[in-house]
Protein backbone atom coordinates (compact mmCIF):
# COMPACT_ATOMS: atom_id res chain seq x y z
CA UNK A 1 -72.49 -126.78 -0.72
CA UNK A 2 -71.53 -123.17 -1.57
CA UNK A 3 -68.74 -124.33 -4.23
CA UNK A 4 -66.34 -127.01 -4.77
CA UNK A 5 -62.59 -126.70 -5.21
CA UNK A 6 -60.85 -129.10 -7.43
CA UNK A 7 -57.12 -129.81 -7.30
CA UNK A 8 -56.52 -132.24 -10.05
CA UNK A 9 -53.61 -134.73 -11.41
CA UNK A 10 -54.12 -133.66 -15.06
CA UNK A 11 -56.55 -136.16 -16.07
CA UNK A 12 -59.50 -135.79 -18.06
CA UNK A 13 -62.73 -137.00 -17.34
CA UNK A 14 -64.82 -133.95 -15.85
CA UNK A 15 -67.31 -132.49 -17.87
CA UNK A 16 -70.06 -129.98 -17.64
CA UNK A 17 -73.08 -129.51 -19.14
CA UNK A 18 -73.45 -125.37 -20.28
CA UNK A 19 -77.05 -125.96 -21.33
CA UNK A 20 -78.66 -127.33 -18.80
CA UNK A 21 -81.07 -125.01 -17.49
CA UNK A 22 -83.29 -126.81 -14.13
CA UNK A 23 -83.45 -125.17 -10.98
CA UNK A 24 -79.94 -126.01 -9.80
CA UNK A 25 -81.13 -126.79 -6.47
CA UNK A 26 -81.57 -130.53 -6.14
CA UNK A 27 -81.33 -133.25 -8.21
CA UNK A 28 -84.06 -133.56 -10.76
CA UNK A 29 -85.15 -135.71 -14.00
CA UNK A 30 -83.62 -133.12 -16.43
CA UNK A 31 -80.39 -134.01 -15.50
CA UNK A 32 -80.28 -137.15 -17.10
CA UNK A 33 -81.81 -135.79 -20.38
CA UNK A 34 -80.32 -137.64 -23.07
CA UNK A 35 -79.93 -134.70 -25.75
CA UNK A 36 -77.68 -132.81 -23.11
CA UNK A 37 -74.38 -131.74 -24.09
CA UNK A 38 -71.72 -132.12 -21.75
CA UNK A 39 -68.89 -130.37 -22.81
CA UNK A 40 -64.86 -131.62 -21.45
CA UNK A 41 -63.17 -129.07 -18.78
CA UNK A 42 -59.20 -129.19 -19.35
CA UNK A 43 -57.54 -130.57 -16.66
CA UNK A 44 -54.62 -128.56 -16.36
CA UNK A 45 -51.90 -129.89 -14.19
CA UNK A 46 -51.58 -127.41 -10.88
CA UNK A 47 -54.72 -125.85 -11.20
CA UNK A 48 -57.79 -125.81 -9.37
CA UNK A 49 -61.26 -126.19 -10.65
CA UNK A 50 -64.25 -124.16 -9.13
CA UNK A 51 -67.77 -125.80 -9.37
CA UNK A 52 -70.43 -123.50 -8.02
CA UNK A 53 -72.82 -125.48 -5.70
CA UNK A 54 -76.74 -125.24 -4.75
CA UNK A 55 -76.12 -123.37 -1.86
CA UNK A 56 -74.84 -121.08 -3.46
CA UNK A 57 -77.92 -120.56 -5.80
CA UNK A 58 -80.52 -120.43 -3.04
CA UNK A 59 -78.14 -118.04 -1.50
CA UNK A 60 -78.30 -115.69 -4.63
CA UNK A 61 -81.60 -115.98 -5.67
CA UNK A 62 -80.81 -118.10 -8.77
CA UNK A 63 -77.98 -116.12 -9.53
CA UNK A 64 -75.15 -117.95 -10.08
CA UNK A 65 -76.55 -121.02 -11.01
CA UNK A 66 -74.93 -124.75 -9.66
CA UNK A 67 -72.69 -126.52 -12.05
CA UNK A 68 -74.33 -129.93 -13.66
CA UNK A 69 -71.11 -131.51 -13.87
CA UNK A 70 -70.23 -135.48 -14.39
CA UNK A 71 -66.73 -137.36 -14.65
CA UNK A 72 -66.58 -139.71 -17.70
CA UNK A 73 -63.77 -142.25 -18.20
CA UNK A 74 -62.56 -144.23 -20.65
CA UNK A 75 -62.59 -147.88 -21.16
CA UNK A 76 -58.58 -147.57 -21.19
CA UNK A 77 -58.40 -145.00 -18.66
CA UNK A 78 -55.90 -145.17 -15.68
CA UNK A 79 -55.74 -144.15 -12.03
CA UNK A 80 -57.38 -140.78 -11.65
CA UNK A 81 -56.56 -138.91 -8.81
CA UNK A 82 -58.42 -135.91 -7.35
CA UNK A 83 -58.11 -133.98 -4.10
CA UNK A 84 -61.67 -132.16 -4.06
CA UNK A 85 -62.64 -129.44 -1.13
CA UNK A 86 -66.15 -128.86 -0.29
């Protein structure tokens, strides 16, 4: 997609990894490189996350790169609740 919008609850769990430098286009065995570090996006209540998609970098020529992003929860972690909109 071009971008996703992300309407969360609050929650944590969502991280993204800053670093990570593949093509951003497809998934690919860099993205499960063990020394990456992922880094936690605050989850603030009422506010919408923006994760910029692979469309979006073929459509800029590598531009603004996609966002290698992963949710991580807790062992004691509730219900988390997301309304995402691709």
């Amino acid at each position: 997609g071009i971008f996703t919008l992300l309407h969360t609850d609050g929650s944590p769990g969502l991280q993204i990894c800053p670093g990570w430098t593949g093509s951003g286009v497809h998934r690919e065995a860099s993205m499960l490189d063990p020394s990456l570090e992922w880094v936690d996006v605050e989850a603030v209540p009422g506010h919408w996350v923006v994760n910029l998609g692979t469309l979006l970098t073929r459509w800029s020529n590598g531009r603004f790169k996609a966002t290698l992003h992963r949710v991580v929860l807790g062992e004691a972690a509730g219900d988390r609740y997301s309304v995402p909109f691709f």
